[in-house]
Protein backbone atom coordinates (compact mmCIF):
# COMPACT_ATOMS: atom_id res chain seq x y z
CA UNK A 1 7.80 -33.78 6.19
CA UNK A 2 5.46 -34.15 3.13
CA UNK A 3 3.57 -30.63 4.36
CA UNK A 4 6.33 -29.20 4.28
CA UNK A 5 8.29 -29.65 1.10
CA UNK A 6 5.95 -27.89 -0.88
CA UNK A 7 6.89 -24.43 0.73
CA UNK A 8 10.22 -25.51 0.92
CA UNK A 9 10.98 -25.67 -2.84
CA UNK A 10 8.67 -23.05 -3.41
CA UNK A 11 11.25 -20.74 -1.34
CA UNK A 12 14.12 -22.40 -2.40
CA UNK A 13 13.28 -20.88 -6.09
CA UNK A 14 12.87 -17.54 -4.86
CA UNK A 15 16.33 -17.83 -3.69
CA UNK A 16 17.56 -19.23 -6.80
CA UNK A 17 16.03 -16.45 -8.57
CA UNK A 18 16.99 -13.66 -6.23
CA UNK A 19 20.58 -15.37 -6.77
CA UNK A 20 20.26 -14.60 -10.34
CA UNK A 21 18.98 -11.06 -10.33
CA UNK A 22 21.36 -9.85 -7.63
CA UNK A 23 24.34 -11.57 -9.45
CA UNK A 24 23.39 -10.71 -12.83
CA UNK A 25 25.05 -7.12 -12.51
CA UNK A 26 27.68 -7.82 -10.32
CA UNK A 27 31.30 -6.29 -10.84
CA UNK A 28 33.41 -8.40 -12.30
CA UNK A 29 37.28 -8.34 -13.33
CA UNK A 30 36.02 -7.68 -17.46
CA UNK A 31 34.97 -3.96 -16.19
CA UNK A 32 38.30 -3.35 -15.80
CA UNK A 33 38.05 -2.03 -12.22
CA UNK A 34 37.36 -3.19 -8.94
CA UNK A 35 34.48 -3.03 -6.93
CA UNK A 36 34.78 -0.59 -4.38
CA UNK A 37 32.30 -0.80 -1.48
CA UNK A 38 30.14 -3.48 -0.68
CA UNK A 39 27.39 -1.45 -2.53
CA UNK A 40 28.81 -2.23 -5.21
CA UNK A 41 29.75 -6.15 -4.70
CA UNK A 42 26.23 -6.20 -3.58
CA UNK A 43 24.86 -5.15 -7.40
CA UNK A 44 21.51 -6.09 -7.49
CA UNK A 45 20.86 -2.53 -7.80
CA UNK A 46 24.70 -0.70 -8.91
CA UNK A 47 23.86 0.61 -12.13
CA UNK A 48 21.09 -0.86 -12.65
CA UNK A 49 18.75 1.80 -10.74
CA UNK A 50 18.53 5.37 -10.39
CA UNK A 51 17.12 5.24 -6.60
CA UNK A 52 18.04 2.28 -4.39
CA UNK A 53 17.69 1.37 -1.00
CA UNK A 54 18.69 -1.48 1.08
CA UNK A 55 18.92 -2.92 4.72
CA UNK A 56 20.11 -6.20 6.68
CA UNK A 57 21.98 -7.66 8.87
CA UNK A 58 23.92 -11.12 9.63
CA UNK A 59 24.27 -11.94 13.44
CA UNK A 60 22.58 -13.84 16.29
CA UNK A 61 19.00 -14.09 17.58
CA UNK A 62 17.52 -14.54 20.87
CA UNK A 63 13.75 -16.04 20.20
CA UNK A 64 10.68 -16.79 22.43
CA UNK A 65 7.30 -18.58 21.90
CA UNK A 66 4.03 -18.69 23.32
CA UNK A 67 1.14 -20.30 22.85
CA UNK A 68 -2.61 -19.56 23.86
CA UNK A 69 -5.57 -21.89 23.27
CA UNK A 70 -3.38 -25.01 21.98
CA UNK A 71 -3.42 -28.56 23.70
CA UNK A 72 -0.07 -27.63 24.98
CA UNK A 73 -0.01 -24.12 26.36
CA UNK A 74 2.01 -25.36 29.78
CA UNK A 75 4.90 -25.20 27.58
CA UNK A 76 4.72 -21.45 28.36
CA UNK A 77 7.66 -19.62 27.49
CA UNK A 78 10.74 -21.06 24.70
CA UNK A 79 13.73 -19.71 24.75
CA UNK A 80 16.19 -20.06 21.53
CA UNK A 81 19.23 -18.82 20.07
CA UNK A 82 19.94 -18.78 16.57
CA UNK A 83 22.20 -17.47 13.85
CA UNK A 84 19.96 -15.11 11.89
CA UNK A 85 20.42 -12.76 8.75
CA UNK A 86 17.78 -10.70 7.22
CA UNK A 87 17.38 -7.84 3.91
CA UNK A 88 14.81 -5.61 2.45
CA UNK A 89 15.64 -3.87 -0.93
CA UNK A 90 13.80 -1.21 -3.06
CA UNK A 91 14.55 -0.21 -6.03
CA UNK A 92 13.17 2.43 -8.59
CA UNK A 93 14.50 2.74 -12.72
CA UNK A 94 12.39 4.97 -14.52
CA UNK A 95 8.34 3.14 -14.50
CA UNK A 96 10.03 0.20 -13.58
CA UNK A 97 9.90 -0.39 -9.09
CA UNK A 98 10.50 -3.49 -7.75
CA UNK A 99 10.71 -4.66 -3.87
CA UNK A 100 12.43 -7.70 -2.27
CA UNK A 101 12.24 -9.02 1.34
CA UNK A 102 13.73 -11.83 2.44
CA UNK A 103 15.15 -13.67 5.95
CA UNK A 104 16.95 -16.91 7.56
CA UNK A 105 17.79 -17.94 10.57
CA UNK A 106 18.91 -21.65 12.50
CA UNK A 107 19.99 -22.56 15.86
CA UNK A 108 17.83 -24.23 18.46
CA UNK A 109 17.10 -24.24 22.09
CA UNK A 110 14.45 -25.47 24.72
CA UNK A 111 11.52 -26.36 22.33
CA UNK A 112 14.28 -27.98 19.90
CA UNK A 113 15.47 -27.34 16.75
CA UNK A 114 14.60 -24.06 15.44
CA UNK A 115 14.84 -22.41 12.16
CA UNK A 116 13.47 -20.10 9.42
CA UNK A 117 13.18 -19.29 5.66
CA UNK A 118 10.72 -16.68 3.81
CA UNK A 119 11.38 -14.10 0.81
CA UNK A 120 8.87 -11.69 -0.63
CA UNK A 121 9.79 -10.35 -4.19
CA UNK A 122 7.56 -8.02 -6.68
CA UNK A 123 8.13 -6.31 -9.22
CA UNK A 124 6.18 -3.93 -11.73
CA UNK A 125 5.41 -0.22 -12.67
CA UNK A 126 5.08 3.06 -10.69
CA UNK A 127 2.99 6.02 -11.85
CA UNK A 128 5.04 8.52 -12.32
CA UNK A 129 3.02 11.32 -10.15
CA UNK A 130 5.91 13.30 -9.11
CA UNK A 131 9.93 12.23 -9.28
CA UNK A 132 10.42 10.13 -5.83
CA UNK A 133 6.78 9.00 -5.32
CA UNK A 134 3.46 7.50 -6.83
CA UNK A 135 1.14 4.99 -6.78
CA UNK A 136 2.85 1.53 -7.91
CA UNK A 137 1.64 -2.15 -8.94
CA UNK A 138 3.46 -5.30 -8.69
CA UNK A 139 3.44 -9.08 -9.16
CA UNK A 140 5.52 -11.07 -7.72
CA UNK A 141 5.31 -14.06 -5.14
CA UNK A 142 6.19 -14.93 -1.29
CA UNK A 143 6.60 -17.84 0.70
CA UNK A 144 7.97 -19.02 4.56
CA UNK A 145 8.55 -21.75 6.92
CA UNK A 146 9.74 -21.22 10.50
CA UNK A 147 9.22 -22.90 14.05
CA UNK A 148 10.12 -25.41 16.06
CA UNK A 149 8.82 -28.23 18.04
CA UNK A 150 5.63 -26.46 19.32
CA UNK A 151 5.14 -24.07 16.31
CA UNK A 152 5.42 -24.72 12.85
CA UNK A 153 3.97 -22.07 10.05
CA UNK A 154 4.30 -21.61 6.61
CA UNK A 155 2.74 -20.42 3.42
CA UNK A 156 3.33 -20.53 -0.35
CA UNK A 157 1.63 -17.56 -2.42
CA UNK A 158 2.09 -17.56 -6.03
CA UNK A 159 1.26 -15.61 -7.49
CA UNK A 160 0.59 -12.23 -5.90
CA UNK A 161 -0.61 -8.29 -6.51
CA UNK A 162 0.20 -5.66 -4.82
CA UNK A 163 -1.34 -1.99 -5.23
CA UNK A 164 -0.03 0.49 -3.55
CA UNK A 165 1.54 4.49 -3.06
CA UNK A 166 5.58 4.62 -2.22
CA UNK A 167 7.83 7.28 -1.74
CA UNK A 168 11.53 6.16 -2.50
CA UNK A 169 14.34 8.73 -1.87
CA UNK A 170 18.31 8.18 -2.02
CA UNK A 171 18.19 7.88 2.03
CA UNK A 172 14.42 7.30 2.97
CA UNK A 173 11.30 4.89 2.22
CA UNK A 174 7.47 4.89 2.66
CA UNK A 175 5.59 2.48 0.96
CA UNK A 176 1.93 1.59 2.06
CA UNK A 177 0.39 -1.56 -0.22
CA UNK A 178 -2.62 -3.71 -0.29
CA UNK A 179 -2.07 -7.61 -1.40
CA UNK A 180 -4.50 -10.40 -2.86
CA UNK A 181 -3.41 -13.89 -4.34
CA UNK A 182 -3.80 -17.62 -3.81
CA UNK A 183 -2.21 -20.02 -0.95
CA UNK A 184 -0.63 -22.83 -2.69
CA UNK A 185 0.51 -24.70 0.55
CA UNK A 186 0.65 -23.57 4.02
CA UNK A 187 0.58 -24.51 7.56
CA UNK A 188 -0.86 -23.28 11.06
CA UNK A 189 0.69 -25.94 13.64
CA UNK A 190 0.90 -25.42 17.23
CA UNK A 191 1.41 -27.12 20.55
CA UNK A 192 1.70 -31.00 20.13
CA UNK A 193 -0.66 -32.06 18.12
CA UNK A 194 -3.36 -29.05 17.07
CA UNK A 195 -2.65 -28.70 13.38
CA UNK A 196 -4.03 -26.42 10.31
CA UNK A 197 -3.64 -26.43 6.81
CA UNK A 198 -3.99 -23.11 4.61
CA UNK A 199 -3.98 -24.31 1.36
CA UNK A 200 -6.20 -24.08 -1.57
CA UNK A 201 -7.16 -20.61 -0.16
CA UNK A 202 -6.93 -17.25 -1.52
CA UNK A 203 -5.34 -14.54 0.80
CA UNK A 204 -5.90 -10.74 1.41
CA UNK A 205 -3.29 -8.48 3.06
CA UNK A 206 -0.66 -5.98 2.75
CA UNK A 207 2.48 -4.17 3.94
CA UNK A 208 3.78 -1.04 5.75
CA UNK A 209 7.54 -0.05 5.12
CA UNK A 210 8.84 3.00 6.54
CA UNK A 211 13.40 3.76 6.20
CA UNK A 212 14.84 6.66 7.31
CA UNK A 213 18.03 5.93 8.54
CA UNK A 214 19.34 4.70 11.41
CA UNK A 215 15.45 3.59 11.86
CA UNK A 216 13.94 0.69 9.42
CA UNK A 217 10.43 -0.48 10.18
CA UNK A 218 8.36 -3.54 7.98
CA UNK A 219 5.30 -4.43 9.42
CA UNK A 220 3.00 -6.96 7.26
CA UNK A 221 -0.69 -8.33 8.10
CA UNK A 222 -2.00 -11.95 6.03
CA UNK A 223 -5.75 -12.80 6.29
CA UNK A 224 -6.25 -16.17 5.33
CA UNK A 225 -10.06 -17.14 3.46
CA UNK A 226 -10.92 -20.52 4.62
CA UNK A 227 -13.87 -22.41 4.23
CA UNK A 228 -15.37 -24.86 6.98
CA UNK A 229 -16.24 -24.55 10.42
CA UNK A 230 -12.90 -23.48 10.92
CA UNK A 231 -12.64 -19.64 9.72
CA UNK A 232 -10.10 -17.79 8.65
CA UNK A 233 -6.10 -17.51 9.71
CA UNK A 234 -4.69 -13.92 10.31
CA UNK A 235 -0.63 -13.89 10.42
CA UNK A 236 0.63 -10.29 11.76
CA UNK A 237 4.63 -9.54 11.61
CA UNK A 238 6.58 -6.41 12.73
CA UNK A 239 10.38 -5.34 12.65
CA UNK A 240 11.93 -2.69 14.04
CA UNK A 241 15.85 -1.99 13.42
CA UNK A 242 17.76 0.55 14.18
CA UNK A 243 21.60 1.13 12.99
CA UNK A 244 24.54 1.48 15.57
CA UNK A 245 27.88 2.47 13.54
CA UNK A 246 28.86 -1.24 11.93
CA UNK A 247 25.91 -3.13 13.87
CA UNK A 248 22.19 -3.69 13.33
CA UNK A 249 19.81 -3.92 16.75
CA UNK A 250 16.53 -5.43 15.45
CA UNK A 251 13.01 -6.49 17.25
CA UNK A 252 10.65 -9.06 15.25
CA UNK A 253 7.59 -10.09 16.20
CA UNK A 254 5.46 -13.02 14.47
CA UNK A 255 1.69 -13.07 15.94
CA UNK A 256 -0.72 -15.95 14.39
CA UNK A 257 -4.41 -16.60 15.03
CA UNK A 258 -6.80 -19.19 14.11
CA UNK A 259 -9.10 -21.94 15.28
CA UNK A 260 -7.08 -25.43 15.30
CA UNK A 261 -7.78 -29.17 15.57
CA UNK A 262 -6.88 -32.37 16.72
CA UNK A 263 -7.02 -35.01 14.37
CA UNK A 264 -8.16 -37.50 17.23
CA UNK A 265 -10.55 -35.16 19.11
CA UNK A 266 -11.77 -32.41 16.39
CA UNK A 267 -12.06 -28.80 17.14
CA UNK A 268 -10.35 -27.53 19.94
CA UNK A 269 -12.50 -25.73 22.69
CA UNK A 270 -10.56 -22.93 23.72
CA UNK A 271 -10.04 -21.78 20.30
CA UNK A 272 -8.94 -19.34 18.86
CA UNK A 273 -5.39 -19.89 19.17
CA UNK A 274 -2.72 -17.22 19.61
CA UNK A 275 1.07 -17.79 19.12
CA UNK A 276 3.91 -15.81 19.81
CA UNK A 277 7.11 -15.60 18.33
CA UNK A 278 9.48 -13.12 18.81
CA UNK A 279 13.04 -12.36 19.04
CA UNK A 280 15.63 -9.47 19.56
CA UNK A 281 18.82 -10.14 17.31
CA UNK A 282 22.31 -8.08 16.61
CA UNK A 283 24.69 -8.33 13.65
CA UNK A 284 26.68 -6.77 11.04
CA UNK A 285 25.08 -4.39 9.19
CA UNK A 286 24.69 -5.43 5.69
CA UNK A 287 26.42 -1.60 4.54
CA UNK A 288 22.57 0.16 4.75
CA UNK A 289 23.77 2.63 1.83
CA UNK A 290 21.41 4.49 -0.36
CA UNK A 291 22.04 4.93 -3.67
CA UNK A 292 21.37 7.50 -6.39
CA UNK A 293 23.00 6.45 -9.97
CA UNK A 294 22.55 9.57 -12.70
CA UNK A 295 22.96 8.50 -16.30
CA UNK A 296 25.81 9.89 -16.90
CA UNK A 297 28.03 7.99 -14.54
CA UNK A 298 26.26 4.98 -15.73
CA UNK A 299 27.62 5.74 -19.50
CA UNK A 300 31.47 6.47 -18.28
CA UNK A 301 31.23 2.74 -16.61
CA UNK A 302 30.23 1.49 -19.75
CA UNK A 303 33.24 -0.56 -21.11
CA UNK A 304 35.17 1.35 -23.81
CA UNK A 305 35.46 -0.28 -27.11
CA UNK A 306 38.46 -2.32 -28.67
CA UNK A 307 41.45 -0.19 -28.73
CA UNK A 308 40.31 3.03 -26.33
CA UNK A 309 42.33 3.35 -23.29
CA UNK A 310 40.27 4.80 -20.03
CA UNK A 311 42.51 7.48 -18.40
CA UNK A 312 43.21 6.69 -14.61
CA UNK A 313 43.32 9.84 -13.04
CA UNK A 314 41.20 11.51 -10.31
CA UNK A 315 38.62 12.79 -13.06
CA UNK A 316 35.71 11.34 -14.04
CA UNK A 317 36.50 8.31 -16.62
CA UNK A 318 37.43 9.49 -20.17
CA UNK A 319 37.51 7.20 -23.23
CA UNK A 320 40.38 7.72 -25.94
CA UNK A 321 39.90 6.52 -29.24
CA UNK A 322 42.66 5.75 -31.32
C-alpha cells in the first residue's frame, strides 16, 4: 500500500487540477443563456480556444493479462470486466497549445480486483510555422496505476518536456513528440511475488497521436534509465477507437518489459519479463466534436454591460445600450 500512495496522490492532483481548468470556463446561468451541446457543458476549451479537439468515451471493458518470464506465468490468460471511461483533448489559442490525456476504469474478474488511473497534461507554446501546424514545446506532468492481482504498474513523472511538430485542424490531429523527465515513484510488479521499483530514475520517451474522425489513434513508448544489474524498463501503450453514431469501439493495449526480482531468491532467470494487458471496451461517446471559435463570436458572448439588453432573435447577438 505504501508503494503505492505516492502515485496515487500524485494523480489524484492532476485530476484536481484538470477539474479546475475544465470547470473554470464552464457555462453558467450569469451568461444569460444556456449551454447548448455538450461541447459546450464540456468548456475546457468553449471560448477559450480557436482550434479544439476532443475524444472519449464512458462504457464497459473486457481486459486480459499475460505474463512471460515471471514466477507465475501458469496463470496464463485473465479475464476481467470493468467499467471504463477514457479522453484526449488538444487545444490551440494563438502560441499558446496545450494537450491532456487521461483514463479510469474498475471492475474485477479472475485475477481479482482490477482497476486503473493515469492522466497526461502539458502545456506550452507552438511555433507559429504556418496557421494549423508547427513545431511545439510543453511542460507538464503524467502519472498511472493499474493492475490487478498478478500485475501492478505505475509511474509518477513530474515534471516533464515534450518537443515536438503537431498539426491541429477543426476535425483532424497529428502530433509526433519526444519526452524526457524524472520518475518520482513507480512500479513494475508481476506474477506473485517478482517486483520492481522505477523510482529515482529519469525517463526518455514520447507520443504518436493521429484524429481524423471516426478513427482516433494514441500510441505512447516510456524507456525507463535504471541503474544496477537490473537495466532499464520499457512501457509501450496503443489505442485504437473508432466512432459508431452515439458509441465509441476502442482497442488498448499495455506491453511492459524488464528484468524482475524476488526479494527471497534475487534475480529471476528467465528474465526479461513481458506482460500483457489489453482490453476491447464500448461506450458513449463523449460528443467527439471539433471546434473552431473566431473572435468575433467570442466578443458577442461577452456579457453586455449594466443596462444593455441582448436582442433574442435568430441573428447573431446584438448589444443595445441605453
Amino acid at each position: 500500500m505504501s508503494s503505492r500512495s505516492p502515485i496515487a496522490v500524485g494523480i489524484a492532483s492532476m485530476l484536481v487540477l484538470l477539474g479546475i481548468v475544465r470547470g473554470a470556463s464552464a457555462c453558467g446561468e450569469e451568461q444569460g443563456r444556456r449551454c447548448k451541446a455538450s461541447s459546450e457543458r464540456e468548456a475546457w476549451m468553449e471560448g477559450r480556444f480557436d482550434t479544439a479537439v476532443r475524444s472519449g468515451s464512458t462504457g464497459g471493458r473486457i481486459s486480459t493479462t499475460r505474463l512471460q518470464g515471471s514466477d507465475a506465468d501458469d496463470t496464463g490468460h485473465g479475464l476481467g470486466l470493468t467499467l471504463s471511461g477514457h479522453s484526449e483533448r488538444y487545444g490551440a489559442h494563438q502560441l499558446f497549445n496545450v494537450r491532456e490525456a487521461s483514463f479510469a476504469f474498475i471492475g474485477g474478474g479472475s485475477l481479482g480486483f482490477e482497476g486503473g488511473l493515469g492522466a497526461d497534461i502539458a502545456a506550452g507554446l507552438r511555433v507559429p510555422v504556418a496557421r494549423y501546424h508547427g513545431p511545439f514545446f510543453r511542460l507538464g506532468m503524467r502519472g498511472h496505476l493499474l493492475g490487478n492481482d498478478k500485475l501492478y504498474t505505475s509511474l509518477l513523472e513530474i515534471p516533464q518536456l515534450q518537443l515536438g511538430y503537431q498539426v491541429l485542424r477543426t476535425d483532424q490531429v497529428f502530433e509526433l513528440a519526444g519526452r524526457v523527465g524524472p520518475v518520482l515513484a513507480g512500479r513494475f510488479n508481476t506474477g506473485d511475488d517478482a517486483e520492481r521499483k522505477l523510482g529515482k530514475a529519469f525517463e526518455m520517451g514520447g507520443h504518436l497521436a493521429v484524429h481524423v474522425a471516426p478513427i482516433h489513434f494514441e500510441l505512447e513508448h516510456t524507456h525507463v534509465l535504471m541503474d544496477g544489474a537490473l537495466g532499464d524498463v520499457d512501457l509501450l501503450s496503443t489505442q485504437l477507437c473508432g466512432d459508431a453514431w452515439v458509441l465509441q469501439l476502442c482497442v488498448d493495449t499495455r506491453v511492459g518489459r524488464g528484468d524482475a526480482a524476488v526479494p527471497e531468491l534475487g534475480v529471476l532467470p528467465n528474465n526479461p519479463v513481458t506482460s500483457y494487458f489489453g482490453g476491447l471496451s464500448i461506450g458513449v461517446r463523449d460528443d467527439m466534436a471539433p471546434m473552431a471559435h473566431d473572435r468575433g463570436r467570442r466578443r458577442d458572448r461577452r456579457r453586455p454591460p449594466k443596462g444593455a439588453e441582448p436582442v433574442k432573435d435568430a441573428e447573431p447577438a446584438m448589444v443595445i445600450a441605453e
